[in-house]
C-alpha atoms as a PDB file:
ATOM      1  CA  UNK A   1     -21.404   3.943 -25.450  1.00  0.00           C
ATOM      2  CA  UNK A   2     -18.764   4.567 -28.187  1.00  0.00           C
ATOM      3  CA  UNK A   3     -17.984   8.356 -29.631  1.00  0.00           C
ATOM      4  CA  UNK A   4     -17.258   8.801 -33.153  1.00  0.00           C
ATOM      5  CA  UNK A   5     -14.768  11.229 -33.674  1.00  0.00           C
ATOM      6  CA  UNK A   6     -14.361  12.939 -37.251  1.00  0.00           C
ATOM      7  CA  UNK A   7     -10.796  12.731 -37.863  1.00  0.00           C
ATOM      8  CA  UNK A   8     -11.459  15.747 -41.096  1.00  0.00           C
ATOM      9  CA  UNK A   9     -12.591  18.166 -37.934  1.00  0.00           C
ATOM     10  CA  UNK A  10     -11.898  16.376 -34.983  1.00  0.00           C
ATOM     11  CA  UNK A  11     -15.384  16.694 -33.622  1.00  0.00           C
ATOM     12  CA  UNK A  12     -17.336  14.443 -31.051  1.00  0.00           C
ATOM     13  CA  UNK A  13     -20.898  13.620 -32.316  1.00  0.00           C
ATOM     14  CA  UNK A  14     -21.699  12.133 -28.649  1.00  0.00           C
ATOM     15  CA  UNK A  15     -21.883  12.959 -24.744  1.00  0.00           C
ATOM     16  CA  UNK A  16     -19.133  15.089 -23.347  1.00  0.00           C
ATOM     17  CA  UNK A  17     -16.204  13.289 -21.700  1.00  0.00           C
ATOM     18  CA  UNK A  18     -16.727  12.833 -18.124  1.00  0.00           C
ATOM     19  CA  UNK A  19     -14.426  14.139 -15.649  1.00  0.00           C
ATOM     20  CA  UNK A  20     -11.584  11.950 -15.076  1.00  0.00           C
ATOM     21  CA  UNK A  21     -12.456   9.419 -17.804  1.00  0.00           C
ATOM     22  CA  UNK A  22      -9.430   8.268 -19.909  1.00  0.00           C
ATOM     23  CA  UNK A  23     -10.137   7.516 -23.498  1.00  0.00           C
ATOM     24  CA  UNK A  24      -9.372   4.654 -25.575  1.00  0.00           C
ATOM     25  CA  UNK A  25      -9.352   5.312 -28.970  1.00  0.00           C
ATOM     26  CA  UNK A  26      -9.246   2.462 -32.015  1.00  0.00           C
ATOM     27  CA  UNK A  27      -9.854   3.103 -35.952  1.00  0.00           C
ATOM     28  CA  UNK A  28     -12.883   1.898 -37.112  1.00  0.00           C
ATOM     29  CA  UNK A  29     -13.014   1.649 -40.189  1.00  0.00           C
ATOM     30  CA  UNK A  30     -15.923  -1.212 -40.280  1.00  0.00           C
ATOM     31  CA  UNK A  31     -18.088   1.266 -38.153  1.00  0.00           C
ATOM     32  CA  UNK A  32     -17.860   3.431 -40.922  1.00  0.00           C
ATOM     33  CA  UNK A  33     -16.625   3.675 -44.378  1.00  0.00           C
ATOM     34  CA  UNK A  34     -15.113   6.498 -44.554  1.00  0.00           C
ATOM     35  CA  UNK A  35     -12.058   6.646 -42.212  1.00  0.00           C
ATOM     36  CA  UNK A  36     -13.010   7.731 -38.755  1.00  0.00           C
ATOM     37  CA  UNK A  37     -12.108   6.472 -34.798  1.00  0.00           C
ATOM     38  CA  UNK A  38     -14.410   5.740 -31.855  1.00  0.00           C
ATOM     39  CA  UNK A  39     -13.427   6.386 -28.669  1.00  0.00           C
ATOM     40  CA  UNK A  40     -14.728   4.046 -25.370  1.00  0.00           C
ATOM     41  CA  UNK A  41     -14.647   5.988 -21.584  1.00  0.00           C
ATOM     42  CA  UNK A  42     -12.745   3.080 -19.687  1.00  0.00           C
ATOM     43  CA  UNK A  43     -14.479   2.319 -16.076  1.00  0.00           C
ATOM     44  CA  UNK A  44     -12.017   3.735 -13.141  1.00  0.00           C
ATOM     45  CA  UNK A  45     -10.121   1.787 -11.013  1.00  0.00           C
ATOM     46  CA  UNK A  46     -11.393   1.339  -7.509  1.00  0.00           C
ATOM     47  CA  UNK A  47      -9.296  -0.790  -4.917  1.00  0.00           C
ATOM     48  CA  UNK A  48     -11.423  -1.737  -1.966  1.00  0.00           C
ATOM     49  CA  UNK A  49      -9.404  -2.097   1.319  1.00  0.00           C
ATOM     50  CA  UNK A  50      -9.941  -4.808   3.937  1.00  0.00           C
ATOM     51  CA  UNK A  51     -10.809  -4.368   7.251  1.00  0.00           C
ATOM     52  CA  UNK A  52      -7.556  -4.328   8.674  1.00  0.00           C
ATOM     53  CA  UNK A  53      -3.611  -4.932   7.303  1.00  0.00           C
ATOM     54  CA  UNK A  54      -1.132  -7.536   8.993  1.00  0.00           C
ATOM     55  CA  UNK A  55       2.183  -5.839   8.102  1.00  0.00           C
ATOM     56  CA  UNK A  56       3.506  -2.325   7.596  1.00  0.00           C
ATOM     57  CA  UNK A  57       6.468  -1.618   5.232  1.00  0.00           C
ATOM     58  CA  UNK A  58       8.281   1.693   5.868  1.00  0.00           C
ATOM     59  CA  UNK A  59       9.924   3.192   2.509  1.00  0.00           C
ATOM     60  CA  UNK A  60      11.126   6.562   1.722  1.00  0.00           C
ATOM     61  CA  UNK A  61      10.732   8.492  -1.191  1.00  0.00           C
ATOM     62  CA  UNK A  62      14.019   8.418  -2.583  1.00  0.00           C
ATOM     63  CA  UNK A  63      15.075  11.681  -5.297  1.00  0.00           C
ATOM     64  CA  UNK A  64      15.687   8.713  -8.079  1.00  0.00           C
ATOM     65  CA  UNK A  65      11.418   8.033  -7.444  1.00  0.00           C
ATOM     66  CA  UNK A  66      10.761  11.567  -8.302  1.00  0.00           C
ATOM     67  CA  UNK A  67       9.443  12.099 -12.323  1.00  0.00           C
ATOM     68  CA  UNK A  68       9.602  15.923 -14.415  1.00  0.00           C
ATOM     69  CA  UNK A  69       6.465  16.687 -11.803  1.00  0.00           C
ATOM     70  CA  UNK A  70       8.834  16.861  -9.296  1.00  0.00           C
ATOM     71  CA  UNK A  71       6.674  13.902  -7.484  1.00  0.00           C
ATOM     72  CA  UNK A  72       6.775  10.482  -6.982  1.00  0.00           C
ATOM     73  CA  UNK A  73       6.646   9.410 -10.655  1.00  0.00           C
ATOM     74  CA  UNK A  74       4.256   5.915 -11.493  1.00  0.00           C
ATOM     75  CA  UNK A  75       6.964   3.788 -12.254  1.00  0.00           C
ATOM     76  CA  UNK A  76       8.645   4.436  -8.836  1.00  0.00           C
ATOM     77  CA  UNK A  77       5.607   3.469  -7.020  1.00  0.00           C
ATOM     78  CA  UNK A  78       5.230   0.342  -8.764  1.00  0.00           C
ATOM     79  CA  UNK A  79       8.716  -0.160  -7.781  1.00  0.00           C
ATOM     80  CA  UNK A  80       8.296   0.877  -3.973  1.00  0.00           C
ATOM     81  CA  UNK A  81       5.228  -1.667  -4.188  1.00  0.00           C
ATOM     82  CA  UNK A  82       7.354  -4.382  -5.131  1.00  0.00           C
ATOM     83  CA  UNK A  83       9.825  -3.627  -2.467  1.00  0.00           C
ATOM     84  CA  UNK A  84       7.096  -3.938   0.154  1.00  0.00           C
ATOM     85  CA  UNK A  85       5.929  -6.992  -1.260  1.00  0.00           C
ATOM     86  CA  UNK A  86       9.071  -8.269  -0.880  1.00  0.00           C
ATOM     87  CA  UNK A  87       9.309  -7.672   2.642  1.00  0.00           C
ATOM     88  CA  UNK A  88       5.487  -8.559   3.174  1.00  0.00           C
ATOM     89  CA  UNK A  89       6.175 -11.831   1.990  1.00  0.00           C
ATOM     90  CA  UNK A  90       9.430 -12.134   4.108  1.00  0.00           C
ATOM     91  CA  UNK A  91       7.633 -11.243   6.939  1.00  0.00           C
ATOM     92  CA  UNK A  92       5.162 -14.446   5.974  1.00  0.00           C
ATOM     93  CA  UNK A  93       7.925 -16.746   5.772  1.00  0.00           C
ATOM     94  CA  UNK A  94       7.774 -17.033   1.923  1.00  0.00           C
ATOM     95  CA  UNK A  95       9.478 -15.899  -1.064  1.00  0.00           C
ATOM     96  CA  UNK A  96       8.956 -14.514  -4.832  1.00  0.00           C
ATOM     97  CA  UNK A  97      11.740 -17.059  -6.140  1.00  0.00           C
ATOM     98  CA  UNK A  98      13.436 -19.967  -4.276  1.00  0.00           C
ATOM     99  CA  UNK A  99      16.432 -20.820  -6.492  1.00  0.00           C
ATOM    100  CA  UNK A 100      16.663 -24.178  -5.016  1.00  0.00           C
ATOM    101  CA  UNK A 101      13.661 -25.590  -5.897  1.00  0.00           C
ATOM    102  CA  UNK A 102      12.779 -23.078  -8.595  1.00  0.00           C
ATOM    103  CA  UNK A 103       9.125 -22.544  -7.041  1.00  0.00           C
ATOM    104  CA  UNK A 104       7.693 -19.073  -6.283  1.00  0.00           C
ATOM    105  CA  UNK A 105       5.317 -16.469  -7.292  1.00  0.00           C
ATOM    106  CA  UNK A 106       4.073 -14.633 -10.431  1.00  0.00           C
ATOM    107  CA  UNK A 107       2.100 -11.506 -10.714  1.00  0.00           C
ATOM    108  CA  UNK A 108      -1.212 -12.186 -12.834  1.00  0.00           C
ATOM    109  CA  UNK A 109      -2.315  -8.676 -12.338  1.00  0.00           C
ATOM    110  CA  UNK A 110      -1.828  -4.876 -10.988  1.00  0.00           C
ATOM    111  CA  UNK A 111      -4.456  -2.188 -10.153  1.00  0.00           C
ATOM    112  CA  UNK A 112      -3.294   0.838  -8.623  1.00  0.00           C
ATOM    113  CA  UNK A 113      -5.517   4.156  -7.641  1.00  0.00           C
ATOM    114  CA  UNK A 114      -3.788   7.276  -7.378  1.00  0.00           C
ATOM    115  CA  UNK A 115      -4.939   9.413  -4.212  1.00  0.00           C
ATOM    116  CA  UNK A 116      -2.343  11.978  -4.133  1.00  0.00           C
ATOM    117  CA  UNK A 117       1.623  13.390  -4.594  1.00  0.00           C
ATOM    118  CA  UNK A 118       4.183  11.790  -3.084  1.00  0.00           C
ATOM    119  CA  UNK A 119       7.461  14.229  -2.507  1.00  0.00           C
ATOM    120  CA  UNK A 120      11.411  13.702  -1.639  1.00  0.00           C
ATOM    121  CA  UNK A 121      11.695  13.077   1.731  1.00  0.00           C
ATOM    122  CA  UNK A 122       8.351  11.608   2.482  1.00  0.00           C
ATOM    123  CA  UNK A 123       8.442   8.724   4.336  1.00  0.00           C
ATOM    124  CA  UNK A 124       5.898   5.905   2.987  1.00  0.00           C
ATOM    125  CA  UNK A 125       3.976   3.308   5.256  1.00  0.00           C
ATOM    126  CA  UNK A 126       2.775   1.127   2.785  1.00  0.00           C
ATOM    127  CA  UNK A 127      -0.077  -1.511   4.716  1.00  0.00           C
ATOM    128  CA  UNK A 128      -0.730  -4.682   3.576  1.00  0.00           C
ATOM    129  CA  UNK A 129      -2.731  -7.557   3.952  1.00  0.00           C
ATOM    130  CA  UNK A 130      -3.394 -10.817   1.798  1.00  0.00           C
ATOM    131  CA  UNK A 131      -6.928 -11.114   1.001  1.00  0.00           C
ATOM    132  CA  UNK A 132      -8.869 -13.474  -1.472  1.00  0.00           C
ATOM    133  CA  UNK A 133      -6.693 -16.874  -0.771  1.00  0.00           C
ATOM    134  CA  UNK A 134      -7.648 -19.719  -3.209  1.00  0.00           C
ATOM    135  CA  UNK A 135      -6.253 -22.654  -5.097  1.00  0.00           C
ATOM    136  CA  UNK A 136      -3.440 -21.153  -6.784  1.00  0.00           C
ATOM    137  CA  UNK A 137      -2.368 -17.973  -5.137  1.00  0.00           C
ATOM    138  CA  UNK A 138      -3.855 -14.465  -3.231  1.00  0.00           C
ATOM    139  CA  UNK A 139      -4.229 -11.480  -3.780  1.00  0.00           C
ATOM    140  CA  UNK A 140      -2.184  -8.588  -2.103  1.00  0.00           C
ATOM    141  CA  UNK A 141      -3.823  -5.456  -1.320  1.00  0.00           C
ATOM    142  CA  UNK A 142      -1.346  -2.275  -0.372  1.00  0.00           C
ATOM    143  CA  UNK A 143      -2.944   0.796   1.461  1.00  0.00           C
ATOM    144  CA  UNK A 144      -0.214   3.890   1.024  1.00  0.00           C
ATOM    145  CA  UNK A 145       0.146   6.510   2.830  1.00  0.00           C
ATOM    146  CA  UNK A 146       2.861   9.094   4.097  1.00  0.00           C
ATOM    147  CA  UNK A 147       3.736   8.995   7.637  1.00  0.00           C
ATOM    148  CA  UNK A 148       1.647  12.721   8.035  1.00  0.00           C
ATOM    149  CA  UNK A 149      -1.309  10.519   6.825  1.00  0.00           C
ATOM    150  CA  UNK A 150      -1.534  11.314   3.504  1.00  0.00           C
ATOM    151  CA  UNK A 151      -3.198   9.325   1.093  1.00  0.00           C
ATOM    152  CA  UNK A 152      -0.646   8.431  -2.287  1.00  0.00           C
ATOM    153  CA  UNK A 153      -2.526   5.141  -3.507  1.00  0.00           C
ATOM    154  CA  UNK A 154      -4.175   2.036  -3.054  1.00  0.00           C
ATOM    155  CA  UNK A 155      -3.553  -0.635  -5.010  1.00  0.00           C
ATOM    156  CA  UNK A 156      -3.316  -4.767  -5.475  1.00  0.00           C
ATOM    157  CA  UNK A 157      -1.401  -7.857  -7.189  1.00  0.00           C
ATOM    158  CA  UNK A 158      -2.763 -10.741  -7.777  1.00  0.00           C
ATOM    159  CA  UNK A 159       0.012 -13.376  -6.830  1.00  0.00           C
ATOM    160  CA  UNK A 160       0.172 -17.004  -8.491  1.00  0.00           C
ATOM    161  CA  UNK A 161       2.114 -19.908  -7.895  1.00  0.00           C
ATOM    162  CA  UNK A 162       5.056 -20.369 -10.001  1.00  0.00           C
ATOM    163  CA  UNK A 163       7.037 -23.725 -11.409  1.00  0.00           C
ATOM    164  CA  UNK A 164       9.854 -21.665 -12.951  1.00  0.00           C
ATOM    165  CA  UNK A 165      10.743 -25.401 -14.347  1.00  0.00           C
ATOM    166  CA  UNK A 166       7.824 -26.313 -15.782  1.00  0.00           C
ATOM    167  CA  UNK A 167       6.558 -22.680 -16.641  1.00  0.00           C
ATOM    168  CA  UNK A 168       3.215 -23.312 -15.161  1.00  0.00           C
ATOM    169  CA  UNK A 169       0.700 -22.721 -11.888  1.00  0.00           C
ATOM    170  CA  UNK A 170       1.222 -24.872  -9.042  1.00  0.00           C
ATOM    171  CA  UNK A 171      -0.908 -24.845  -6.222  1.00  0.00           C
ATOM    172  CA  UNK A 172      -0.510 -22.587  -3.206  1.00  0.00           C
ATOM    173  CA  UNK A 173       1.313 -24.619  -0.387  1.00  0.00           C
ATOM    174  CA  UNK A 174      -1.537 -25.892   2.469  1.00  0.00           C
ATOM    175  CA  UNK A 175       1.133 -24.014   5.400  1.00  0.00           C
ATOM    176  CA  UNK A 176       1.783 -20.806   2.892  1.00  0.00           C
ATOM    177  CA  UNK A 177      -2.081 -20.661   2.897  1.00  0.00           C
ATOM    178  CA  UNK A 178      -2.587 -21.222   6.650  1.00  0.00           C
ATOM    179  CA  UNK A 179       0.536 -18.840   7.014  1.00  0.00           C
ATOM    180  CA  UNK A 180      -1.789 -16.118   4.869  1.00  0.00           C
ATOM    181  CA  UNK A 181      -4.560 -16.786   6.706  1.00  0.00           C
ATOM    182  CA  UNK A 182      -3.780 -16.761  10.130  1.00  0.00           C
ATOM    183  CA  UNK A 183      -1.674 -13.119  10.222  1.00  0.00           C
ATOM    184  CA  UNK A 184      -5.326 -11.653   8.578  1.00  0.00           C
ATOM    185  CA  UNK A 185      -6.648 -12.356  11.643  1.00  0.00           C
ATOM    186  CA  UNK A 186      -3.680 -11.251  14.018  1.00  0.00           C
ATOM    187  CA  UNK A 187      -4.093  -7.525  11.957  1.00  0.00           C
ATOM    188  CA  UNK A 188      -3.865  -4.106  12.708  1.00  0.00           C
ATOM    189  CA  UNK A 189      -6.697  -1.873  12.286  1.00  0.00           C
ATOM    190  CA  UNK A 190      -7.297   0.367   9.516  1.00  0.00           C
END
């Protein structure tokens, strides 16, 4: 349900903002005709983890991944996330970008949920496991953690199949798939 904010006294007419909600706010000027904005509570993120993971990436927090917090800043987490991914699909025998025949993967999508600080020093075990195989791609879905067992995040990218030629989807290989498929079932436990 939208809120109508007064912009004249900055006012909410509505509910009070939940905790943790972020707000998304739009001018709206059809809602109303004299100027004012709406604001919309946007749904949290929640990443559900699989059963188990089939490969564990090691990373430390490096003093370039901190932010002004003096913790591991967003950006560096994506980045860290990437790295693993990297090795993740390594480890599977695949890879993001194959020069040669131009083929490899694009990320559709990112969700990531926040669970706690990350410091210097800290050394990361980011989990992963492929989950949700189908026609064109997977999903990848990262439980992180510090070594101590402390939860930083959860999150997952959806992976594609990439013709870097022809700029479009291409299905995901039959033995990439199988590949996928069979380390789920060889994983650790959670």
């Amino acid at each position: 349900m939208p809120i109508f904010v007064d912009p004249k006294n900055l006012s909410f007419n509505a509910l009070p903002v939940p905790r943790g909600a972020a707000l998304i706010v739009a001018a709206a000027r059809e809602v109303a005709p004299e100027p004012r904005f709406f604001c919309q509570f946007m749904a949290r993120i929640k990443v559900v983890l699989p059963e188990s993971f089939s490969i564990t990436a090691e990373l430390p927090v490096r003093i370039t991944d901190l932010n002004y917090g003096a913790h591991l800043g967003n950006d560096a987490l994506v980045s860290l996330l990437h790295e693993a991914r990297v090795q993740f699909l390594r480890r599977m025998q695949l890879t993001e970008f194959d020069p040669a025949t131009r083929q490899g993967f694009i990320m559709a999508d990112l969700a990531v949920e926040y669970k706690g600080e990350g410091f210097y020093g800290d050394v990361l075990q980011v989990r992963m496991a492929a989950t949700d195989l189908h026609k064109y791609g997977f999903d990848v879905v990262y439980h992180v953690q510090t070594t101590a067992g402390r939860d930083i995040a959860r999150a997952k990218t959806g992976m594609l199949c990439f013709d870097y030629t022809t700029r479009k989807l291409s299905p995901l290989p039959a033995d990439a798939a199988a590949r996928l498929a069979e380390r789920a079932g060889e994983s650790e436990s959670r």
